[in-house]
C-alpha atoms as a PDB file:
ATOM      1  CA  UNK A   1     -13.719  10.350  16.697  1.00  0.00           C
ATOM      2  CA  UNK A   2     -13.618   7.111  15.071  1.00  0.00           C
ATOM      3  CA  UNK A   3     -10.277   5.468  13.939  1.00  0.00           C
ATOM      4  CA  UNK A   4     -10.026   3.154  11.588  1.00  0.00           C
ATOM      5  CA  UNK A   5      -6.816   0.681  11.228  1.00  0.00           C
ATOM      6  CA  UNK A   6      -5.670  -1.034   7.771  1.00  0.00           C
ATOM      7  CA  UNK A   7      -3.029  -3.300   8.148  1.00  0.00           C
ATOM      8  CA  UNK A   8      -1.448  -5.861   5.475  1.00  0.00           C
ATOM      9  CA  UNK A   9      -0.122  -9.640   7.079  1.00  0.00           C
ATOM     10  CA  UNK A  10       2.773 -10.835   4.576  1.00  0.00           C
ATOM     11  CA  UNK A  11       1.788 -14.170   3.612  1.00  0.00           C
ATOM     12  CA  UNK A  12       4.816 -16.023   5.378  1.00  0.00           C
ATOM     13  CA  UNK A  13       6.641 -16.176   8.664  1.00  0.00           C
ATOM     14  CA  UNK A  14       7.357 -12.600   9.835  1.00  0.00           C
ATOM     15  CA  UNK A  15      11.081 -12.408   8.372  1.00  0.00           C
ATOM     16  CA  UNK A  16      12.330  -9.501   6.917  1.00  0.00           C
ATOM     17  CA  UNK A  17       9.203  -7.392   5.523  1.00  0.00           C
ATOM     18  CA  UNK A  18       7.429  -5.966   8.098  1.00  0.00           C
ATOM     19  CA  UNK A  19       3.867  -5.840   9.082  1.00  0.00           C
ATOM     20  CA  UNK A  20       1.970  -2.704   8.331  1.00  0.00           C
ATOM     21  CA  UNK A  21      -0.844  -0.988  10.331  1.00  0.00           C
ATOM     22  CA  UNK A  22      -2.223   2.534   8.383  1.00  0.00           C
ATOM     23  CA  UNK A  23      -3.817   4.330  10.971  1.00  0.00           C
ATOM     24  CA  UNK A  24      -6.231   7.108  10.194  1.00  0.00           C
ATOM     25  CA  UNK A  25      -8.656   9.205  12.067  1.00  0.00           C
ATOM     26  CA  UNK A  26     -11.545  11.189  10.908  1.00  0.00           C
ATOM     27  CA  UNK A  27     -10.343  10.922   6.988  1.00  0.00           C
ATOM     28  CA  UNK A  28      -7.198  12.035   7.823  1.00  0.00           C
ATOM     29  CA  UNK A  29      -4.150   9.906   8.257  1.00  0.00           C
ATOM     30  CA  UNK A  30      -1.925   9.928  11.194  1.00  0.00           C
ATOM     31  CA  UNK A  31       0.621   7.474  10.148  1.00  0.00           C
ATOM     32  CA  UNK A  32       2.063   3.848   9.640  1.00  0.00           C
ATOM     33  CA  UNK A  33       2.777   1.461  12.973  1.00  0.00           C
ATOM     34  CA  UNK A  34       5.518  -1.035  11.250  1.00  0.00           C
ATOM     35  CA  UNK A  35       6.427  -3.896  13.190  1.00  0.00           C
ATOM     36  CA  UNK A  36       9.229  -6.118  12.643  1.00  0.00           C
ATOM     37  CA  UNK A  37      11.381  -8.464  14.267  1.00  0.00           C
ATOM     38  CA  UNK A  38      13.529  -6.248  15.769  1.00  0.00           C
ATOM     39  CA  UNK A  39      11.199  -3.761  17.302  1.00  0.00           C
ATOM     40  CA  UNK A  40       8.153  -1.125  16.180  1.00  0.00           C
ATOM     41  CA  UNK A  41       8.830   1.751  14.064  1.00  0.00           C
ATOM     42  CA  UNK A  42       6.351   4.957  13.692  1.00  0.00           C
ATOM     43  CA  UNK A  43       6.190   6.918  10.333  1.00  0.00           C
ATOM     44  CA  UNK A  44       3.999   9.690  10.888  1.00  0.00           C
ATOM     45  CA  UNK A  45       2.247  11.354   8.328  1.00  0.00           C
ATOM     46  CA  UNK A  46       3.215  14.769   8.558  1.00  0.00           C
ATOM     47  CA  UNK A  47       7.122  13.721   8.007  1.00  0.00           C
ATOM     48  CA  UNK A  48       7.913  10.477   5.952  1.00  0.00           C
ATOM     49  CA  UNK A  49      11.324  10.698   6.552  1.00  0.00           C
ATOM     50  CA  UNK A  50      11.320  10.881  10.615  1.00  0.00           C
ATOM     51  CA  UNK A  51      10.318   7.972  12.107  1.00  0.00           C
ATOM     52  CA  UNK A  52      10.574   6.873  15.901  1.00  0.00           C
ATOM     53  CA  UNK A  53      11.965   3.905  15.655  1.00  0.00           C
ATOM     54  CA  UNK A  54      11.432   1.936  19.285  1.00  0.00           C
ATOM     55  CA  UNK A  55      13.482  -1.988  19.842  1.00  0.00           C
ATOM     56  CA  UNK A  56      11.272  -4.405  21.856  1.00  0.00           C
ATOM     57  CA  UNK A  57      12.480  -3.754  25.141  1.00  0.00           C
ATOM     58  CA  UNK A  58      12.102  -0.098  24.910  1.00  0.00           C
ATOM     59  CA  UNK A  59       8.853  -0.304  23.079  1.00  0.00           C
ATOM     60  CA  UNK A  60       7.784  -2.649  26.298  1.00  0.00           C
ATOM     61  CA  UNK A  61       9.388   0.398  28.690  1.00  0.00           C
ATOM     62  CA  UNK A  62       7.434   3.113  27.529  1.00  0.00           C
ATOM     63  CA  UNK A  63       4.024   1.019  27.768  1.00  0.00           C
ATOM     64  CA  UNK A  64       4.753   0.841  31.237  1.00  0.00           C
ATOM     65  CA  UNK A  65       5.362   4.278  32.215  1.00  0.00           C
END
């Protein structure tokens, strides 16, 4: 069960385009981890269109638990 992680690093200060992990496992994609400055969002692959989108300090929360 290997993963493998692709990520792109805009070439400036994080601002307003947001940085980009593609994580797959097995071949298969699972989704996209975007991170910006105002918290993490999580695009799965199955369903483009529903992302869990997570600010900072709940992000932060639900490591914890």
């Amino acid at each position: 069960m290997a993963h493998k992680v692709y990520f792109s690093v805009p070439e400036k200060q994080l601002q307003s385009t947001d940085l980009v992990f593609s994580i797959s496992e097995d071949g298969q994609k699972l989704g996209e981890l975007h991170i910006s400055r105002g918290g993490v969002d999580w695009w799965p692959s199955y369903a483009k269109s529903k992302k869990r989108k997570f600010s900072w300090k709940r992000f932060a929360k639900l490591l914890e638990e």
